[in-house]
Protein backbone atom coordinates (compact mmCIF):
# COMPACT_ATOMS: atom_id res chain seq x y z
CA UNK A 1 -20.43 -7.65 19.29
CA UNK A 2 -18.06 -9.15 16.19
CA UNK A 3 -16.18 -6.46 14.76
CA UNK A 4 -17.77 -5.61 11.31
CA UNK A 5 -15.73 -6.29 7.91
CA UNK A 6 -17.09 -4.29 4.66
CA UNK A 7 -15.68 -5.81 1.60
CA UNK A 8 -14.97 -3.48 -0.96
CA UNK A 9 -13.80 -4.68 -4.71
CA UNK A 10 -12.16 -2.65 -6.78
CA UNK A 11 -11.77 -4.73 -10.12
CA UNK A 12 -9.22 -2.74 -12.03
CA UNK A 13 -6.19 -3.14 -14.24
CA UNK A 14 -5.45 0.20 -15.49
CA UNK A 15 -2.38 0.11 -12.92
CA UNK A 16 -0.83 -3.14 -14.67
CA UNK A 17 0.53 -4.04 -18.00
CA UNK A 18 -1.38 -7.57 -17.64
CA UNK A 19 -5.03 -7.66 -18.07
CA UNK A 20 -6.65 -10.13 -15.60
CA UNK A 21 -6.06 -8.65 -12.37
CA UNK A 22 -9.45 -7.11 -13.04
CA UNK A 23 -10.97 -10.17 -12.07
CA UNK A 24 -9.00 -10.65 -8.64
CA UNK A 25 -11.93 -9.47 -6.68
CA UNK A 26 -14.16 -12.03 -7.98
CA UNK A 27 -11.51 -15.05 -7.42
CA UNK A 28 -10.77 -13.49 -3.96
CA UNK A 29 -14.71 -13.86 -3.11
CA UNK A 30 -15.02 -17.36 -4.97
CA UNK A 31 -12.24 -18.40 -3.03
CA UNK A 32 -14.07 -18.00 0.48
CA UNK A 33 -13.65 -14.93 1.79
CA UNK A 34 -16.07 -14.33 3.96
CA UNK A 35 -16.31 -17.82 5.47
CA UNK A 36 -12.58 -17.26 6.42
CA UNK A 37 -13.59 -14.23 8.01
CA UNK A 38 -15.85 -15.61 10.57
CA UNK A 39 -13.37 -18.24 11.41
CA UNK A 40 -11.65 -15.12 12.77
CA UNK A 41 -14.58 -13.88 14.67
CA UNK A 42 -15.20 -10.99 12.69
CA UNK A 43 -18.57 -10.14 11.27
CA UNK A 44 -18.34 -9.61 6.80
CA UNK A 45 -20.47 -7.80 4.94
CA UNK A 46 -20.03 -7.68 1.62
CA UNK A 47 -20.56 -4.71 0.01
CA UNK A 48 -19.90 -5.71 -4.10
CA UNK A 49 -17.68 -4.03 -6.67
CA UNK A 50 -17.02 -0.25 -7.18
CA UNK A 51 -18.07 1.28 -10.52
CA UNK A 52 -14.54 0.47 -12.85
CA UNK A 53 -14.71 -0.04 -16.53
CA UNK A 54 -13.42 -2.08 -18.40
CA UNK A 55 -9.88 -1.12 -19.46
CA UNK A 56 -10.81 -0.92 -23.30
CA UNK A 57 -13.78 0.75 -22.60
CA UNK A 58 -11.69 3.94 -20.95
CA UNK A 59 -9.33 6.37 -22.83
CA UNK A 60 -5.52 4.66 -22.46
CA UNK A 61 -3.98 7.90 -24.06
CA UNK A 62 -1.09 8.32 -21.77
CA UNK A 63 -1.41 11.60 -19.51
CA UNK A 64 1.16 13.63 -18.45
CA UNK A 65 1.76 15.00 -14.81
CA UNK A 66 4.42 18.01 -15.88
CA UNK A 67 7.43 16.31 -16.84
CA UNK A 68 6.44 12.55 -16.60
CA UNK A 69 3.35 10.21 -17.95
CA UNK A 70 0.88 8.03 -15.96
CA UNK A 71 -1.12 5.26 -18.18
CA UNK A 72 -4.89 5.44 -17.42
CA UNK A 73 -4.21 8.14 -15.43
CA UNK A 74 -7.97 9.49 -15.34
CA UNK A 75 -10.27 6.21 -15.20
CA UNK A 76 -7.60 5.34 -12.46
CA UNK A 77 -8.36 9.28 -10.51
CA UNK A 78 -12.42 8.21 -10.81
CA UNK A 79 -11.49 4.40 -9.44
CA UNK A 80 -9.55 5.40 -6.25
CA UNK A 81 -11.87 8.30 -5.90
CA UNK A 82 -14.98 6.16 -5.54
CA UNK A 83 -12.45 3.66 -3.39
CA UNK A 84 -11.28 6.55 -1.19
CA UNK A 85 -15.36 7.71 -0.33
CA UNK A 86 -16.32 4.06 0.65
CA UNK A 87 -13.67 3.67 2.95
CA UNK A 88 -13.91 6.87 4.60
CA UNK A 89 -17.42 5.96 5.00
CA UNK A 90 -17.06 2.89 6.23
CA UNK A 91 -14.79 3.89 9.04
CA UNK A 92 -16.82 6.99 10.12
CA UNK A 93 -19.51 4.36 10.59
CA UNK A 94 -17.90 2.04 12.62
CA UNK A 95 -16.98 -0.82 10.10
CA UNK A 96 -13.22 -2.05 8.93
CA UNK A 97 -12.69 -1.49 5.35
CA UNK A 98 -11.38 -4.51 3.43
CA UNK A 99 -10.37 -3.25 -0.44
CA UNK A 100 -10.14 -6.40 -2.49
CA UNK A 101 -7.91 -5.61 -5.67
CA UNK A 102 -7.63 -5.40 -8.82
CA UNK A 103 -3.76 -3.99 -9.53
CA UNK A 104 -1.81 -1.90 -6.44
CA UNK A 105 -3.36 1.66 -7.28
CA UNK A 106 -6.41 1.08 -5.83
CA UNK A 107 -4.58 1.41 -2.87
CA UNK A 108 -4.09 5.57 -3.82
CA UNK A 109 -7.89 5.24 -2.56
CA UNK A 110 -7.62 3.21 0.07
CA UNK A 111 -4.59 4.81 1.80
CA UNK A 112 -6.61 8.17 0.80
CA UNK A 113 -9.74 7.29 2.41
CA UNK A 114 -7.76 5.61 5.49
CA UNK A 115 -6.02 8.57 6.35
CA UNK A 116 -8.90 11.22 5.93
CA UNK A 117 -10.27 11.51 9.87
CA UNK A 118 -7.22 11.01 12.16
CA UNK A 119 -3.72 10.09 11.64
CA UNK A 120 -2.87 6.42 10.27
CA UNK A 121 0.60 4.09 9.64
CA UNK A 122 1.19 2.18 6.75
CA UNK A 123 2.87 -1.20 6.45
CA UNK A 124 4.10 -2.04 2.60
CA UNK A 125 3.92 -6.11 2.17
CA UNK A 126 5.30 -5.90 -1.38
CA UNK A 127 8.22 -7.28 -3.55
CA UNK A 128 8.12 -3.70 -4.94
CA UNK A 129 9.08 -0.26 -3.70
CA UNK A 130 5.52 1.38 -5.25
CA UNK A 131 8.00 4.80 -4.79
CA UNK A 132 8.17 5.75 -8.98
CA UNK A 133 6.58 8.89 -10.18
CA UNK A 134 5.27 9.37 -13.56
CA UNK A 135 8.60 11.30 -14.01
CA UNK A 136 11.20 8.13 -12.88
CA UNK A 137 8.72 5.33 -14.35
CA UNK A 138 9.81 3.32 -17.09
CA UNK A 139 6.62 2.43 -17.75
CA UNK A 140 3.95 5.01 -16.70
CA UNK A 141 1.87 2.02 -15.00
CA UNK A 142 0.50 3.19 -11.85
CA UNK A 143 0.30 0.13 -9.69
CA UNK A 144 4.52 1.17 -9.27
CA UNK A 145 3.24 4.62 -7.52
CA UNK A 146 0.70 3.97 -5.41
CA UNK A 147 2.86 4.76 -2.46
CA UNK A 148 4.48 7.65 -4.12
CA UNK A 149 1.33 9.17 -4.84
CA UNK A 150 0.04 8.53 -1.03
CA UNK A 151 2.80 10.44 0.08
CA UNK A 152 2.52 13.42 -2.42
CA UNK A 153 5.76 12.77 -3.90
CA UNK A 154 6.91 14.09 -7.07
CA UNK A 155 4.17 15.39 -9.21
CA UNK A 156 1.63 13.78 -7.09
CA UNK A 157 2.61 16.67 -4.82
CA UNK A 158 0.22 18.52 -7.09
CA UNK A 159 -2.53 16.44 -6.75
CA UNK A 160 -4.69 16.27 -3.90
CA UNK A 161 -6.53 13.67 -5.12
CA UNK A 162 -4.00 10.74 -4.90
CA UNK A 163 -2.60 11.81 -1.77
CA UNK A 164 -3.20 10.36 2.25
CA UNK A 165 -3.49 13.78 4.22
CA UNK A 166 -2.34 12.26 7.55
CA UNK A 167 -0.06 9.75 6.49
CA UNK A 168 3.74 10.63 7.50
CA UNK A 169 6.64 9.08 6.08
CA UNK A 170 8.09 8.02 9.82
CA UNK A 171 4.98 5.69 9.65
CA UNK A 172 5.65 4.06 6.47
CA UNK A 173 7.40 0.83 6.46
CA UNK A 174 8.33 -1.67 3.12
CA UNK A 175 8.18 -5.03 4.12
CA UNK A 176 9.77 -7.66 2.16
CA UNK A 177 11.45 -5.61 -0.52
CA UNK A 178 13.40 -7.28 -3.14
CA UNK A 179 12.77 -5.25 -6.11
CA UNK A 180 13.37 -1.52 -6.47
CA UNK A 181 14.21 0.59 -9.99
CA UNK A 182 17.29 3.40 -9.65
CA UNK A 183 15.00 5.93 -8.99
CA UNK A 184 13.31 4.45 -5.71
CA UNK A 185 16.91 3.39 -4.61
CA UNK A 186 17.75 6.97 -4.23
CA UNK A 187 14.13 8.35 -2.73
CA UNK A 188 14.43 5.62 0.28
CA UNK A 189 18.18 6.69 0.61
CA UNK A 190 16.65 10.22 1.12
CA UNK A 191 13.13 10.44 2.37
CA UNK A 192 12.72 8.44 6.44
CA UNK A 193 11.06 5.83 5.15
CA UNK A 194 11.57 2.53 6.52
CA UNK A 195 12.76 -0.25 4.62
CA UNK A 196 13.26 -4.08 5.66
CA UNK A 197 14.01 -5.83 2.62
CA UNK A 198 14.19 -9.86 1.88
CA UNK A 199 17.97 -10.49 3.05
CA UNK A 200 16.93 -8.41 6.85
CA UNK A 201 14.25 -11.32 7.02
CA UNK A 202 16.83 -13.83 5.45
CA UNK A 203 19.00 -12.62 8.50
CA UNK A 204 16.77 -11.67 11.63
CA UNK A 205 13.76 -13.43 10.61
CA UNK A 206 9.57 -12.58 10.07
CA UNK A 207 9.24 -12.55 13.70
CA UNK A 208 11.54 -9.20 14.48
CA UNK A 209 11.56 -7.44 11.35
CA UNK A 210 7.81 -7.30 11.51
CA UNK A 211 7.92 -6.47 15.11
CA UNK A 212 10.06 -3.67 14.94
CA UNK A 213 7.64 -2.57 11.35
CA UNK A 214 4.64 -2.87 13.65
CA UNK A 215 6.58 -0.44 16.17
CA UNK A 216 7.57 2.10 14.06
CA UNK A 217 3.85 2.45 11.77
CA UNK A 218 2.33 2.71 15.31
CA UNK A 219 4.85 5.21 17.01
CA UNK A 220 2.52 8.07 17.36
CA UNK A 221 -0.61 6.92 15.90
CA UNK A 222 -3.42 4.49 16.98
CA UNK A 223 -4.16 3.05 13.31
CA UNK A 224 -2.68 1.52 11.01
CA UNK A 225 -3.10 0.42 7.52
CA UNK A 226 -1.72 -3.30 5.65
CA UNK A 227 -1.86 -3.26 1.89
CA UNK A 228 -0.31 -7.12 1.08
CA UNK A 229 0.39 -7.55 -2.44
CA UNK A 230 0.01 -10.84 -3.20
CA UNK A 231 3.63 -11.16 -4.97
CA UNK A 232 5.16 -10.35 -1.16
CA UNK A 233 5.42 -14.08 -1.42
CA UNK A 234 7.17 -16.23 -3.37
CA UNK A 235 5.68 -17.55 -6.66
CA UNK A 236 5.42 -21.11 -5.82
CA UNK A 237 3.53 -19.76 -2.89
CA UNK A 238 1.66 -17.27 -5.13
CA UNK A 239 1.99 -17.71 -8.78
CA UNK A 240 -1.48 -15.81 -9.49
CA UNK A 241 -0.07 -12.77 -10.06
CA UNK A 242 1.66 -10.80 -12.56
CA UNK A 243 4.78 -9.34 -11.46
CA UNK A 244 6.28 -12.41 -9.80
CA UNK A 245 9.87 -12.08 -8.10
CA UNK A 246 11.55 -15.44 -7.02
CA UNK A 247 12.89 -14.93 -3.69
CA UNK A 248 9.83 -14.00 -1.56
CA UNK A 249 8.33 -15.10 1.83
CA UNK A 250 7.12 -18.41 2.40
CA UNK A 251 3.36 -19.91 3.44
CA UNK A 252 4.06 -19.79 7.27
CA UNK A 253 6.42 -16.17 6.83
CA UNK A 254 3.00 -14.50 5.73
CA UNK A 255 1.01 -15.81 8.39
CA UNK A 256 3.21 -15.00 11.20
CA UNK A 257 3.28 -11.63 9.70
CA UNK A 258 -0.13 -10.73 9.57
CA UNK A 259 -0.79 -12.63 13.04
CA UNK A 260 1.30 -10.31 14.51
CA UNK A 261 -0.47 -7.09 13.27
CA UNK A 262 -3.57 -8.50 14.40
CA UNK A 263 -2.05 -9.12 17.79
CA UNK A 264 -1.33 -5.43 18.22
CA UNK A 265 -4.98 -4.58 17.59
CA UNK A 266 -4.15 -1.47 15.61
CA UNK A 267 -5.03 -2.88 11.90
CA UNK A 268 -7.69 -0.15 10.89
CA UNK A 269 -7.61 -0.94 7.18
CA UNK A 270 -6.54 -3.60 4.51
CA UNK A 271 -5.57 -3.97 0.77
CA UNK A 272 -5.91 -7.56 -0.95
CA UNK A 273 -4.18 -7.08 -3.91
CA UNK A 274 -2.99 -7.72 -7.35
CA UNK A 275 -4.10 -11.83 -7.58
CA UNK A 276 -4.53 -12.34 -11.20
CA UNK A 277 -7.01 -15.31 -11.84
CA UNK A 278 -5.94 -16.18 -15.68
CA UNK A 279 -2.05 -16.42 -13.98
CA UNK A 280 -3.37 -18.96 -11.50
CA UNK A 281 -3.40 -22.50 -11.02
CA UNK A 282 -7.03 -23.46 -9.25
CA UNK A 283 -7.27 -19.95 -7.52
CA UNK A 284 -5.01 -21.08 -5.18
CA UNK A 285 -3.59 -17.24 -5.17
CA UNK A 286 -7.10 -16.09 -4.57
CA UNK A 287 -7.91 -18.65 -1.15
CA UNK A 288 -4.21 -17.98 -0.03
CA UNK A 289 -5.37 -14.00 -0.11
CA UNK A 290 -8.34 -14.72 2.15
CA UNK A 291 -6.50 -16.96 4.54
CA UNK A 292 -3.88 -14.05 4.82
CA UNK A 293 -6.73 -11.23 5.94
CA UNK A 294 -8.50 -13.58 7.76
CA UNK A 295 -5.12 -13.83 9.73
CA UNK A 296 -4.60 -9.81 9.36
CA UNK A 297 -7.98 -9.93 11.45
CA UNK A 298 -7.50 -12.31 14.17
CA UNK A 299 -7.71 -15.66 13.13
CA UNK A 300 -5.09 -17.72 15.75
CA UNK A 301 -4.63 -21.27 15.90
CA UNK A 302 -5.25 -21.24 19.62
């Protein structure tokens, strides 16, 4: 039997400071995902959006976590919540979850969910580090912590909500790195997280940095779980998004990355996210997405 794909949208932009990204789950399934899908020989089921307000419909009152602020800190809590349930689910019955984004916090949920049952690695395709806490942000938006918060670092320590209870830092691995504030400089220089930023691919190439990533998520664990932000490549490749950083991994890079995760048959779980339709030139950022997971899932030339 094909293996079964639920796709679950989360369309929110609380995490951002552009509006738009809200909309990335509707250009990601305008853009053909599900017909890529079954090019891979997987089975998709769509299963629509989660229930996310609109951003000016929620309260935007910044809320503090002790000594630090996180914006849309509650409507984001009820979004990853709802994102964390349905993935959960959909494992438990068999199914891989697919979370199409909306900004990077909805993978707080997703990661959550993921890591509920059994044990689970992480792979980080992202220009960013994701490691700031409402205390070291410079901008309390949340879509920079969603990997903090996984791991219950800093005042996310506090809340159970936000965190992935089986998720260890030896099985977390950044891929693609090229932008990191101060404050995540010093947590990777002291916390055994894995890092392989742009100049390790610049040097060894996509091939062995994202074999020896796919070693070390997996070393102890059967699972694991992608989340590819979309600005892991480089804008000409991607400009639909809206924290662009010139530098990033090229068309066939991407591809040869998430063919190799597929090859290893351990991808459990996946994030789409952060495409950003009104940044986009003919959702081009959107069908690159779904040619990316369909990858992720199997899809092989041969």
């Amino acid at each position: 039997m094909a293996r079964t794909v639920r796709l679950i949208g989360a369309p929110t932009d609380y995490g951002a400071n552009r509006r738009g990204v809200d909309m990335g789950p509707s250009a990601i399934r305008y853009a053909g995902l599900a017909d890529q899908l079954r090019t891979a020989g997987v089975d998709p089921v769509e299963a629509g959006d989660i229930q996310a307000p609109y951003a000016d419909e929620c309260d935007s009152e910044t809320r503090s976590l002790r000594t630090g602020q996180a914006n849309f800190l509650e409507a984001t809590k009820a979004v990853c919540g709802q994102v964390a349930d349905t993935v959960e689910a959909t494992l438990a019955a068999g199914e891989t979850p697919l979370v199409r984004g909306g900004d990077h916090s909805v993978a707080i949920g997703s990661l959550s969910g993921a890591a509920a049952a059994e044990p689970v690695g992480a792979i980080w395709f992202d220009a960013h580090a994701d490691l700031n806490t409402p205390s070291t942000s410079p901008s309390g938006n949340i879509h920079g912590m969603p990997l903090a918060a996984a791991l219950g670092i800093g005042e996310f320590a506090d809340h159970p909500w936000a965190t992935a209870p089986t998720l260890r830092e030896e099985n977390v691995v950044l891929v693609g790195l090229r932008s990191a504030d101060e404050a995540e400089q010093a947590l990777i220089d002291e916390r055994e997280l894995t890092v392989f930023t742009m100049s390790d691919i610049d040097r060894r190439g996509i091939t062995a940095v994202v074999d020896e990533a796919l070693k070390i998520a997996t070393d102890g664990v059967e699972a694991i779980h992608l989340s590819l932000d979309l600005d892991w490549l480089d804008p000409t490749e991607a400009p639909g998004v809206g924290t662009p950083v010139r530098g990033g991994v090229t068309y066939r890079e991407a591809h040869a990355a998430m063919e190799q995760a597929a090859a290893t048959g351990a991808v459990r779980s996946l994030d789409l996210v952060e495409v950003n339709p009104t940044l986009d030139y003919h959702n081009e950022t959107a069908e690159l997405a779904t040619e990316l997971a369909a990858s992720a899932l199997g899809k092989r030339i041969l």
